[in-house]
Structure formats: C-alpha cells, structure tokens
Protein backbone atom coordinates (compact mmCIF):
# COMPACT_ATOMS: atom_id res chain seq x y z
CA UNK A 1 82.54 163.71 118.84
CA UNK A 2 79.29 165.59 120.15
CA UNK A 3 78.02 164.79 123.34
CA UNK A 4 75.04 163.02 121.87
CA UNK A 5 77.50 160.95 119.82
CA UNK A 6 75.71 161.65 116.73
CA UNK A 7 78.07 164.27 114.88
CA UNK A 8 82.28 163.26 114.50
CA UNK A 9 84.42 166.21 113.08
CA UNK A 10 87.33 165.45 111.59
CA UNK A 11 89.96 168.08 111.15
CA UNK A 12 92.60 166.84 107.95
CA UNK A 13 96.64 167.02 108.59
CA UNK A 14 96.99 170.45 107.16
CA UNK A 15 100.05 170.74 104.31
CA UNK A 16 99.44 166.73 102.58
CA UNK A 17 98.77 166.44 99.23
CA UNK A 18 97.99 163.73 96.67
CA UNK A 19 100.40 161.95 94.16
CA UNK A 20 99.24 164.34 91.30
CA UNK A 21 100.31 167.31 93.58
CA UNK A 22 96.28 168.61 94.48
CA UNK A 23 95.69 169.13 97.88
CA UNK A 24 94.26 166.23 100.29
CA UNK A 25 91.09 168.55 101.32
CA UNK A 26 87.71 167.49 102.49
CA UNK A 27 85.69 167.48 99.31
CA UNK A 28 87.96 164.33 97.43
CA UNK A 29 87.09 162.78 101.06
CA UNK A 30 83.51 163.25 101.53
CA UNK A 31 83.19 161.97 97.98
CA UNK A 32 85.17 159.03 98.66
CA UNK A 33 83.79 157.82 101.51
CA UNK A 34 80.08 158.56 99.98
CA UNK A 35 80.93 156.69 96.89
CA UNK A 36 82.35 153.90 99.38
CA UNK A 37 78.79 154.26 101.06
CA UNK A 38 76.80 153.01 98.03
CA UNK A 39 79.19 149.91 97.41
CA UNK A 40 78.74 147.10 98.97
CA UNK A 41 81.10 146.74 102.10
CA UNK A 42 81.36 147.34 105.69
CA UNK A 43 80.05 150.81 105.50
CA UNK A 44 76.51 149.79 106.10
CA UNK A 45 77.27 148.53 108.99
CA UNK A 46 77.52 151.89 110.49
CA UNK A 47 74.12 153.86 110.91
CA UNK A 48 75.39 156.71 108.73
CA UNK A 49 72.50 159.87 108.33
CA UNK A 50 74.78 161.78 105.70
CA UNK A 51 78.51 163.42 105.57
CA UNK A 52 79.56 166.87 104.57
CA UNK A 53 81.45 169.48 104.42
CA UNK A 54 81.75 172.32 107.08
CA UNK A 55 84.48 174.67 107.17
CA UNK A 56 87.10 172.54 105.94
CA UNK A 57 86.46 169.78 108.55
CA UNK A 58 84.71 166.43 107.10
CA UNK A 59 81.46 165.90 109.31
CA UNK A 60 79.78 162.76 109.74
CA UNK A 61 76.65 162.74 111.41
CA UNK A 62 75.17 159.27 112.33
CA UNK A 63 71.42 158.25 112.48
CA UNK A 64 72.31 155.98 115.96
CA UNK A 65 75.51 156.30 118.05
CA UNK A 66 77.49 153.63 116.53
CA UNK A 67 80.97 152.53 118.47
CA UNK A 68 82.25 151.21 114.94
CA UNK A 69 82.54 154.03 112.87
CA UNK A 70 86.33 154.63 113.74
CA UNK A 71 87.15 150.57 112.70
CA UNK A 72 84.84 151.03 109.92
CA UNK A 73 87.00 154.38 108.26
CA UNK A 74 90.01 152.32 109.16
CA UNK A 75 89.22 149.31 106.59
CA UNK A 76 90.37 149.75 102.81
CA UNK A 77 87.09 149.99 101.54
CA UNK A 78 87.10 153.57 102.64
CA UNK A 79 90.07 154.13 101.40
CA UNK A 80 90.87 158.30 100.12
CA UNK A 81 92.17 158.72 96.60
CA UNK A 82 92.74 161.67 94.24
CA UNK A 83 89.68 162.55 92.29
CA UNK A 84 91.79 162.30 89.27
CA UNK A 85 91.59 158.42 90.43
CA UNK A 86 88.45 158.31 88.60
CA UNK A 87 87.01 158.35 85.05
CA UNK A 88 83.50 160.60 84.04
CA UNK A 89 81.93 157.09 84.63
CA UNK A 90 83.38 157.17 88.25
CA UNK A 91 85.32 153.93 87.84
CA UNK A 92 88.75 153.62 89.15
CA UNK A 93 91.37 153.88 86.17
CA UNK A 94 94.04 154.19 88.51
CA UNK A 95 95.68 154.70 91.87
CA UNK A 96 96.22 158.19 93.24
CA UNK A 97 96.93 158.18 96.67
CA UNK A 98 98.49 160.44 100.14
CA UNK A 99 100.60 157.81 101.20
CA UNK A 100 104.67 158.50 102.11
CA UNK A 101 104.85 156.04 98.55
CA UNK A 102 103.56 156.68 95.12
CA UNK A 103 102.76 153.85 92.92
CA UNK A 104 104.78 154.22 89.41
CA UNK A 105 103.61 151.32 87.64
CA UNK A 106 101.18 148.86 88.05
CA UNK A 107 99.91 144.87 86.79
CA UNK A 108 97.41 142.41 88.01
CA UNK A 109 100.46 140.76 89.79
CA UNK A 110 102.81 143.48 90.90
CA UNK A 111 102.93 146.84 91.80
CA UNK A 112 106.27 149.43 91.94
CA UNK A 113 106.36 152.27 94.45
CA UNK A 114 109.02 155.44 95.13
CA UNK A 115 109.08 157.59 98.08
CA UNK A 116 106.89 160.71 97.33
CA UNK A 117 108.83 163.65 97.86
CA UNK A 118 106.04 165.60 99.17
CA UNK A 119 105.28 163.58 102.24
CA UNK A 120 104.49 165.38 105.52
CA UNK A 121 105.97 162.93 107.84
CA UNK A 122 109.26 161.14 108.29
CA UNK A 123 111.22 160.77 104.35
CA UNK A 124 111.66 156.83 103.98
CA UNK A 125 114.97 155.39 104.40
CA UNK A 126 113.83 152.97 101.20
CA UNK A 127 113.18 155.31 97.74
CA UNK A 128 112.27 152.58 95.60
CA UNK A 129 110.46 149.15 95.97
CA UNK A 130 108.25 146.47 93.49
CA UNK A 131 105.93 144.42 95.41
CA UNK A 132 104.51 141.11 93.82
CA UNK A 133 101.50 139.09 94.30
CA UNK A 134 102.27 135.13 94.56
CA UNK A 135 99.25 132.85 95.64
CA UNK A 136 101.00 130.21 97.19
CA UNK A 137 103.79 129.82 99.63
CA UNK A 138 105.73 127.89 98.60
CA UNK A 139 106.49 130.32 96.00
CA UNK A 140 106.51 133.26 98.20
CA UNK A 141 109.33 130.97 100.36
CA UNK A 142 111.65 130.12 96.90
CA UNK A 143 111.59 134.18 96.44
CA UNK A 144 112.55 134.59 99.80
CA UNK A 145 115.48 131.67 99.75
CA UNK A 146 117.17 132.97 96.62
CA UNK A 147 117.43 136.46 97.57
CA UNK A 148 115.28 137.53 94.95
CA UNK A 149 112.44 139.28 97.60
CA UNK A 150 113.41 140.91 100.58
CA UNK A 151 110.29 140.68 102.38
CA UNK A 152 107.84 137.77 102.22
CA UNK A 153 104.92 137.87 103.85
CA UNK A 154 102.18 134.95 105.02
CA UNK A 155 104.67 131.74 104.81
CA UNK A 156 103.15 128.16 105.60
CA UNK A 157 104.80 126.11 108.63
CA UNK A 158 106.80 123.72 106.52
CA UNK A 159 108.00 127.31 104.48
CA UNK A 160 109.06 128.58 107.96
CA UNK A 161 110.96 125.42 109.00
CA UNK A 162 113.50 125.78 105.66
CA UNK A 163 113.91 129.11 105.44
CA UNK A 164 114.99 129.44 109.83
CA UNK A 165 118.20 127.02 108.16
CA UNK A 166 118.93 130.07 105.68
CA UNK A 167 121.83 132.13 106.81
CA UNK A 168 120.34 134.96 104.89
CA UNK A 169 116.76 135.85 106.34
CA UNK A 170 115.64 136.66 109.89
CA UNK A 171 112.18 135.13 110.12
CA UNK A 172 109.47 136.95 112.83
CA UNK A 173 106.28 134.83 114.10
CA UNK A 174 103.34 136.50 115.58
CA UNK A 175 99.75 135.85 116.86
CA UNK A 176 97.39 135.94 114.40
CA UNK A 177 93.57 137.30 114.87
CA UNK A 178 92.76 134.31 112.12
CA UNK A 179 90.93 131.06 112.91
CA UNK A 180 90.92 128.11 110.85
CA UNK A 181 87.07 126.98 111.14
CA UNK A 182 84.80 124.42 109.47
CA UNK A 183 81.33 126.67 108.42
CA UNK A 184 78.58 124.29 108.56
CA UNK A 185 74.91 124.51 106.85
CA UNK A 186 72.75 124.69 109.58
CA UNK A 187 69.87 124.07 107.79
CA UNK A 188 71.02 121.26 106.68
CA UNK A 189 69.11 118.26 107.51
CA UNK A 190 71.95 116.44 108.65
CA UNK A 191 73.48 119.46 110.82
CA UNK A 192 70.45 120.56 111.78
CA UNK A 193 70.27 119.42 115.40
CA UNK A 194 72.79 120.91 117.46
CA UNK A 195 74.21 117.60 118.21
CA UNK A 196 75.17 116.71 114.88
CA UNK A 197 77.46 119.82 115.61
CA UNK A 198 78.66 118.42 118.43
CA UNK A 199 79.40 115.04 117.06
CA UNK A 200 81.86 116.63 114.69
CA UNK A 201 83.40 118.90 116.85
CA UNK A 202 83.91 116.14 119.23
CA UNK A 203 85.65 114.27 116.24
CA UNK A 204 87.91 116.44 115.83
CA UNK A 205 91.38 115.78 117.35
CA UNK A 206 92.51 119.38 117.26
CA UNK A 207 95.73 118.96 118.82
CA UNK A 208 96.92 116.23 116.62
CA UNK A 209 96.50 118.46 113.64
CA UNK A 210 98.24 121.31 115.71
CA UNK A 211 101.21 119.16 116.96
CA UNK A 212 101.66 117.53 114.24
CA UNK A 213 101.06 119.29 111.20
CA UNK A 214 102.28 122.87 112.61
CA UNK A 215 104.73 121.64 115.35
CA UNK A 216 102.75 123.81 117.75
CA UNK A 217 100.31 122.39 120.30
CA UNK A 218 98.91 126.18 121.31
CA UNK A 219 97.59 126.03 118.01
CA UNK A 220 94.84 124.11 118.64
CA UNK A 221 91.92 126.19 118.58
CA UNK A 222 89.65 125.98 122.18
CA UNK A 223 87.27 128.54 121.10
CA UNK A 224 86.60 130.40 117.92
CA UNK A 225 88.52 134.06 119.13
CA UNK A 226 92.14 133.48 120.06
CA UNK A 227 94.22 134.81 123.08
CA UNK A 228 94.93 137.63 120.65
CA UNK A 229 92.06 139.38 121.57
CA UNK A 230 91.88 139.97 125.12
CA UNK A 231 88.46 141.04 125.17
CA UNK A 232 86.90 138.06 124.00
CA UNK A 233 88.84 135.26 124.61
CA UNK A 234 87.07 133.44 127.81
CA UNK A 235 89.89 131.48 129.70
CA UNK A 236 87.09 130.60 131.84
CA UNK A 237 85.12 128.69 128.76
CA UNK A 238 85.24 125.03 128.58
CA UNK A 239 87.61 124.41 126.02
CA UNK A 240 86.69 121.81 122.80
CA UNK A 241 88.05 118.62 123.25
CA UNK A 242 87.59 115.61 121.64
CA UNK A 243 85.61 112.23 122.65
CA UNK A 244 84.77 110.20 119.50
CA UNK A 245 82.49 108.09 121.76
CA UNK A 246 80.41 110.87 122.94
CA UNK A 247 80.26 111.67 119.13
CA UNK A 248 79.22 108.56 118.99
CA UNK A 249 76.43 108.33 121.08
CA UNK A 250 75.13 111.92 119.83
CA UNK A 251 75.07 110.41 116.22
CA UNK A 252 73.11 107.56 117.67
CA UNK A 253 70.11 109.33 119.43
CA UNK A 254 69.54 111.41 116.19
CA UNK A 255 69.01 107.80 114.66
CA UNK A 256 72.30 106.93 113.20
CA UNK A 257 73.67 103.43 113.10
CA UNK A 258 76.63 102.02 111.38
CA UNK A 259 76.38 100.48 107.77
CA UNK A 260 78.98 98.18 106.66
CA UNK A 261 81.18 99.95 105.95
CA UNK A 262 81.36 101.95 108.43
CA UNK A 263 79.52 104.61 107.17
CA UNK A 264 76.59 105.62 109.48
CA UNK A 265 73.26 105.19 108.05
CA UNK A 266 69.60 106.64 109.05
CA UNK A 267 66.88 105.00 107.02
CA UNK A 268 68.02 105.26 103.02
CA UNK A 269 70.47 108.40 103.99
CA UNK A 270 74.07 108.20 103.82
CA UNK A 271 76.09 110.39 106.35
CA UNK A 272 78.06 111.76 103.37
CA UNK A 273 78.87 115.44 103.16
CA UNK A 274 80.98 117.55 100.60
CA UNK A 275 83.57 120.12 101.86
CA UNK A 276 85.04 122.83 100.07
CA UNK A 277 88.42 123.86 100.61
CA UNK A 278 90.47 126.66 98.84
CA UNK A 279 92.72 125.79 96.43
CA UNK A 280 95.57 127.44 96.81
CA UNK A 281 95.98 127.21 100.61
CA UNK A 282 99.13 124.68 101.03
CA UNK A 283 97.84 123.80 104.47
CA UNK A 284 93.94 122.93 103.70
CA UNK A 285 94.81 119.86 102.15
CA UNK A 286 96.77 118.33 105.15
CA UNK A 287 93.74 119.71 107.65
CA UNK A 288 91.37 118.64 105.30
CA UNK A 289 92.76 114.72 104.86
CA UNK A 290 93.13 114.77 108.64
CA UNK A 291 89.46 115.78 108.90
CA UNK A 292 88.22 113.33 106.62
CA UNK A 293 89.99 110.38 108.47
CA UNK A 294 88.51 111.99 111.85
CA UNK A 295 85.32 112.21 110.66
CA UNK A 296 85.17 108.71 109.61
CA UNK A 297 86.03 107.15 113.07
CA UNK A 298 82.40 107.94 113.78
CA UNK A 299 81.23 107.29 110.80
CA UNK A 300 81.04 110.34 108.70
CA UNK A 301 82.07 110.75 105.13
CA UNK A 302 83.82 113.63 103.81
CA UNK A 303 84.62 114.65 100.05
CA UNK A 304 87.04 117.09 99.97
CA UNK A 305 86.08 119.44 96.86
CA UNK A 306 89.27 122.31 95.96
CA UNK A 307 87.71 125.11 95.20
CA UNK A 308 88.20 129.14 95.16
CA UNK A 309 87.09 131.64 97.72
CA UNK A 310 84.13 133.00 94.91
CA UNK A 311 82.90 129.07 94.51
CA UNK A 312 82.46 128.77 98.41
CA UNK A 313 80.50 132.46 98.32
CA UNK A 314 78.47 130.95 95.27
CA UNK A 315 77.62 127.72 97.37
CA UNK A 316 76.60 129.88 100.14
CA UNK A 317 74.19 131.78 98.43
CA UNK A 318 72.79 129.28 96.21
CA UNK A 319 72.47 127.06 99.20
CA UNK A 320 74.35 124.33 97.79
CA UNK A 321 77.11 124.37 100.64
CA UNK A 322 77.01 121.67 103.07
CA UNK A 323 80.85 122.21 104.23
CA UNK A 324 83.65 124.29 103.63
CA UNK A 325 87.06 125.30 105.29
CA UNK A 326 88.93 128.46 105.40
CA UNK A 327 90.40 131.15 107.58
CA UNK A 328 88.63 133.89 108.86
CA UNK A 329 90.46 137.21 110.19
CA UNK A 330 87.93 138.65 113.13
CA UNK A 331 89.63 141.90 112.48
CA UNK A 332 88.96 142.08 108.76
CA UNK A 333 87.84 145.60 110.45
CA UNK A 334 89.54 146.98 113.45
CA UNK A 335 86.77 145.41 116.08
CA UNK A 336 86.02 141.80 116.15
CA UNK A 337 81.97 143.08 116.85
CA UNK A 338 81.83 144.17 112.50
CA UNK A 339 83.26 141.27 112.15
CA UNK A 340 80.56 138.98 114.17
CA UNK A 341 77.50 141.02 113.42
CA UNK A 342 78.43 140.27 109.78
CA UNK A 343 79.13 136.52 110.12
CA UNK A 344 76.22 135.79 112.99
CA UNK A 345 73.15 137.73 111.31
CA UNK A 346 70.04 136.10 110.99
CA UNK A 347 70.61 133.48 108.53
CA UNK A 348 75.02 133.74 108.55
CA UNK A 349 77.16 135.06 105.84
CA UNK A 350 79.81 134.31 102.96
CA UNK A 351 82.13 134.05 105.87
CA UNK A 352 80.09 133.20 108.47
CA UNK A 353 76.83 131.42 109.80
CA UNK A 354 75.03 129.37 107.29
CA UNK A 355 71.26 128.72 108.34
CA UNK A 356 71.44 129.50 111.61
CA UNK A 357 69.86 132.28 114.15
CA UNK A 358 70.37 133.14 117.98
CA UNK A 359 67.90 136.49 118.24
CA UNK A 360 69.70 136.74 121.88
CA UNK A 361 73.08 136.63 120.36
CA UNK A 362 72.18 139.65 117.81
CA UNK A 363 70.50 141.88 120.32
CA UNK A 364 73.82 141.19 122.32
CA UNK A 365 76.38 142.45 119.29
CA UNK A 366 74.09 145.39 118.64
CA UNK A 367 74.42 146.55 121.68
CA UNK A 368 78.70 146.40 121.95
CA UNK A 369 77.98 147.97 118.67
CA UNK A 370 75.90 151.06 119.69
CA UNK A 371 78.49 151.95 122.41
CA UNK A 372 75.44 152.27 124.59
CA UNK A 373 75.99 150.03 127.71
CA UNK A 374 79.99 150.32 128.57
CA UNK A 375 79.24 148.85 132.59
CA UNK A 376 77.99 145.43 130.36
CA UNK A 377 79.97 144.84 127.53
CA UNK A 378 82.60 142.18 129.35
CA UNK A 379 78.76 140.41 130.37
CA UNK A 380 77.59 140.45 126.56
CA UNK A 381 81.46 139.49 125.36
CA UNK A 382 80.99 136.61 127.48
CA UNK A 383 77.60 136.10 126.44
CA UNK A 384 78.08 135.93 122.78
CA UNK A 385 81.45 133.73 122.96
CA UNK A 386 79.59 131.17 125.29
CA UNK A 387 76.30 131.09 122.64
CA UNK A 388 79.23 130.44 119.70
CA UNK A 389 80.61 127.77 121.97
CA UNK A 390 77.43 125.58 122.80
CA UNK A 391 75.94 126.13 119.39
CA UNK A 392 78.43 126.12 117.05
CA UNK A 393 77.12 127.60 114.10
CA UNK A 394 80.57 126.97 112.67
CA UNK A 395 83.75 124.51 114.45
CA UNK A 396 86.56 126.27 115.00
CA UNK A 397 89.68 124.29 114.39
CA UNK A 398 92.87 125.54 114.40
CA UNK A 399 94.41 129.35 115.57
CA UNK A 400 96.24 131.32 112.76
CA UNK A 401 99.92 132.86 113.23
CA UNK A 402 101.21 135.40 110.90
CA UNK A 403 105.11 134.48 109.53
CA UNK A 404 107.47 136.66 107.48
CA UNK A 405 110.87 136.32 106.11
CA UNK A 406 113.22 139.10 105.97
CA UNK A 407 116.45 139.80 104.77
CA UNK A 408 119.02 140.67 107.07
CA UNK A 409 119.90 143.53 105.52
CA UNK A 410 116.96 144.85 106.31
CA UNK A 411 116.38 146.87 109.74
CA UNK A 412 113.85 147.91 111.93
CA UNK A 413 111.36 145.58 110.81
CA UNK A 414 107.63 144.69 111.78
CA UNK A 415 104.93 142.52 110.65
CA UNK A 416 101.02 143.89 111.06
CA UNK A 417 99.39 141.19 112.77
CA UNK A 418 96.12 143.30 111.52
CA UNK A 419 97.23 142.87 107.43
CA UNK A 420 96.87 146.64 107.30
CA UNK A 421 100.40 147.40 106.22
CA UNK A 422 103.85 146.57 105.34
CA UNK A 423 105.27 148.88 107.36
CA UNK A 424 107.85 149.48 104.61
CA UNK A 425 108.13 153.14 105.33
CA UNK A 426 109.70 152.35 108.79
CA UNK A 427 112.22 150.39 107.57
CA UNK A 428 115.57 151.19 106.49
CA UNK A 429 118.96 149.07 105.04
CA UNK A 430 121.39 147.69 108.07
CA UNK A 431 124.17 148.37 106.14
C-alpha cells in the first residue's frame, strides 16, 4: 500500500495455474475483478478510481482511502476464474478456477471435484469428492444419519440433538456472526414512532424462544452483533429485555386501546401486520408462532406469510413489506462495517433498514470505512451499536450458531464460522 493509501500492489503466487493449465497472471485478474466492478455487488462499496496492469503486479488505485478493499476482494463476488470461463458474450458457461480442487462435473444441485494435480501448495489427502445442495435440514441431517454424506453443513437444533445419539458422526458447534432479526418498515404508519419499535421489542420474550426452542439461553440475542465480534459487541449496552406492560403503555400513548378481542385499535385501524418468513428455514416457523402469540399479549396481530428470500427483496422494494424474518450474516464480507453501511443507508436495504435514516449513524460508518480516524473507531463502534439499540430500525431476536456433522472417519476437521470454505483440502481419512 502507498503511503497515501491510494495505490495497493499486489504481487500473484508465482508458478499457479488454472484448471485448463494457462497461467494465473494478472490480466484474467484485472478483467475479473473489472467485470465484477460493473455487476451489482459489494464492489461499489469501495471507492475504486481504476485497476491495471504494471509489470506483472495487479494495481488498484482508489479514488478515497478505503479500509474495506481487502474484505471486499475477499467476498465471492470477486472471485478469479480462467478466461476460458467465459463465452464471446462474457457470460459464465462454466467454472474454471486456481483452487487445490477442480470441478469435473456440475448440476443445479451438485457439484463433483478432484484434487488438481498442479496445485502449488500442500496435495490433498482427499482426491475425489461430490458436494450436494439440500435446502432443508432435515434432509441435510437424514444424509448425514445414513452414512450417505460425510460432511453436513448448517444443521437445525432439533437435527443436532439426533444426530449427537449417532455412534457414527462427531458433531462441532461454533459461534455464528448471524442474527436472527425482525426488519421492520419504518415508514410504516404503524412503526413509525420509535415506540411502536419499542413496544414490540419489549414483547418479545427472547429467552423463552432461546431456552426453549434451541435449549440454549446465550442465544438470546441482547443486541443486534453477537460476542463473536469483539469489536462491536458493547457488554456495557443495556441489554433487550422484555416488559409487556411497558409495551403496553407505549402502545397506549401512540393512541392504542384494546378492541374486543383483544386486538388493539386506534380510530378504524386494526393493529394487524403481515410477516414474511422464508420457507424453507425449519426454525422460522417455531420463532415465528412464538412471535405471533407474543405479539398478541399486547395486542398485536401477526400473519405469518412463507415466503422465499426474492419475495421478501420484492416486498422491500415495492414497499409492500410491513414485516419479515430472517438471518443476517454481518460478515457476508470480511468486516461487519460493508455489512452495516449496506443495511443502514439512507432509506435501509434488502437486508437491512426499511424507511429509516440516522445521518449521524452514516457519517459514523463512513468514517470506520475510510480508515481515516484509527484513535476513534472503538468511540464510533460504540456509537453506531448504541444508535441500532435505541432506534431499532430492525429487532434483533435470536444469535445464530453454525453446526456440522462429520463422520468419524474423517480427520482434522473445521467448520468456517465465516461460510467461506469447507476446508475440505485440510482434511484427510482417520483410517
């Protein structure tokens, strides 16, 4: 990096080489990561003036000095394939990578690999391996139980508890960067005032859902980051909690009173809101039902609507949302600040903010962005977590882990808590 932080060289590992044999040299990567620049993605995020070629070495100079241009490079949207990757239309036709495996066949649902003989760093202990995509865990568990995967990745709780009772299968349990959180609409009229927010957050009865849908009380989310990042987590911040009469109250200064039914009622408006909740998530639908019971102690109705990630996107965009549920990973890219400046623009995101705008909050995650101010980046850390906390722009709910299942033939195993990689060239048979 230059001393003005505006120009990164990058020298390449000399001797690797792409699964079609050509060289891995800087002119497949510059055009790579410029054809990754006019996608949509994180690259934009990154104040990129142009990127070249200089003497073998890829050079990227940058308009601003930017502290996320390592995290963004890192993310699989600037990922480096062969130029034979590519049709005369530039579209992708198939998968040519560097990698210590080469694919050999590929589907929609799986994919088959074998050590590439030409790889520059340690030779796999494993030649040969298929990996399938299954949806739902359940299914990924059954493959796991009857010996018929030897790695399963992303198991549910319930998953976890049958499988630890298999002789067969060594299961490993890690922190998760993940929260479970409820994205509201800000702008809607309902969730408008910020304690309308409250009143739901205060509903919530986070370590019920923890304890007893997960069998873990530390899963019960205090803030929106998780101990797993030690930056940002404030042990310091006043944790959520819940008080349904304080929701209560809140509810009734914004001019809500009780119906009979129960249902709270403000002139001819009906405290009803929809949520959408993915599909194919096995435990939305208990977090959801537990919501919706929560949420009616003080008088709020909840529909719970199954949906898919796209029709929670759509509803986002079309303004349509009013709720929805999901987990968000914070290190989708390898700092939690690409992450937040994404989800907490002006006006939110797919996956973040809906409606809402703290100018203070933006000027804040700029900055930890720019690199500029290292002496005050614990003060804005602290600054933005506090502004999520006290205005809740979304409700976090419950903190993520990340569970595998492997088979105990297997050795030397690890699971990414990042969901960058299997790790499958590490790993080798016991046996």
């Amino acid at each position: 990096m230059s001393a003005d932080r505006l120009e990164w060289r990058f020298d390449l590992r000399p001797g690797a080489y792409f699964h079609d044999g050509t060289p891995v040299t800087a002119e497949p990567v510059v055009r790579m990561l410029e054809r990754a620049r006019k996608r949509p993605g994180v690259m934009h995020i990154v104040p990129i003036a142009g990127i070249a070629v200089q003497e073998g070495r890829v050079i990227i100079r940058l308009a601003t000095p930017s502290a996320l241009l390592l995290p963004v490079l890192a993310h699989d949207s600037a990922i480096i394939l062969a130029p034979a990757s590519f049709d005369a239309a530039d579209q992708a036709v198939q998968v040519i990578g560097s990698g210590p495996y080469r694919i050999t066949g590929i589907t929609e649902q799986e994919v088959a690999v074998e050590a590439w003989e030409r790889w520059g760093g340690v030779p796999p202990a494993i030649h040969r391996a298929r990996y399938l995509s299954a949806a739902r865990p359940e299914t990924r568990a059954l493959l796991s139980e009857s010996g018929q995967a030897n790695a399963v990745f992303d198991l549910d709780w319930p998953s976890e508890r049958r499988l630890r009772d298999a002789g067969h299968v060594h299961i490993v349990d890690i922190a998760s960067p993940r929260t479970t959180l409820l994205k509201l609409n800000v702008g809607h009229p309902f969730l408008a005032d910020i304690r309308a927010r409250q009143a739901l957050s205060l509903a919530v009865d986070r370590l019920a859902i923890a304890t007893g849908l997960f069998g873990n009380a530390d899963r019960a989310a205090t803030q929106l980051l998780p101990e797993f990042f030690t930056d940002w987590h404030d042990k310091n911040l006043p944790r959520l909690y819940t008080d349904v009469a304080q929701a209560q109250r809140l509810l009734a200064e914004l001019g809500w009173q009780p119906g009979t039914d129960g249902i709270l009622l403000r002139g001819d408006e009906r405290f009803a809101l929809k949520l959408l909740s993915l599909a194919t998530r096995t435990d939305q639908p208990l977090i959801t039902a537990a919501l919706q019971q929560q949420f009616r102690r003080i008088g709020v109705e909840i529909s719970i609507i199954p949906c898919s990630p796209a029709e929670i996107v759509a509803a986002h965009r079309d303004g349509t949302l009013e709720l929805a549920m999901f987990a968000r990973n914070h290190m989708m890219v390898a700092n939690p600040v690409a992450v937040l400046m994404q989800d907490y623009a002006k006006g939110g995101a797919d996956w973040g903010a809906m409606g809402w705008n703290n100018p203070d909050m933006i000027a804040a995650l700029q900055t930890l962005a720019s690199g500029a101010a290292p002496e005050r980046a614990a003060a804005l850390r602290q600054q933005i977590v506090q502004t999520l906390q006290a205005e809740l722009p979304v409700i976090p709910l419950i903190f993520n882990r990340r569970i595998a299942a492997f088979d105990k033939r297997l050795a030397n195993v690890q699971v990414d808590a990042l969901e960058r990689s299997y790790n499958m060239a590490a790993m080798r048979w016991a046996d």
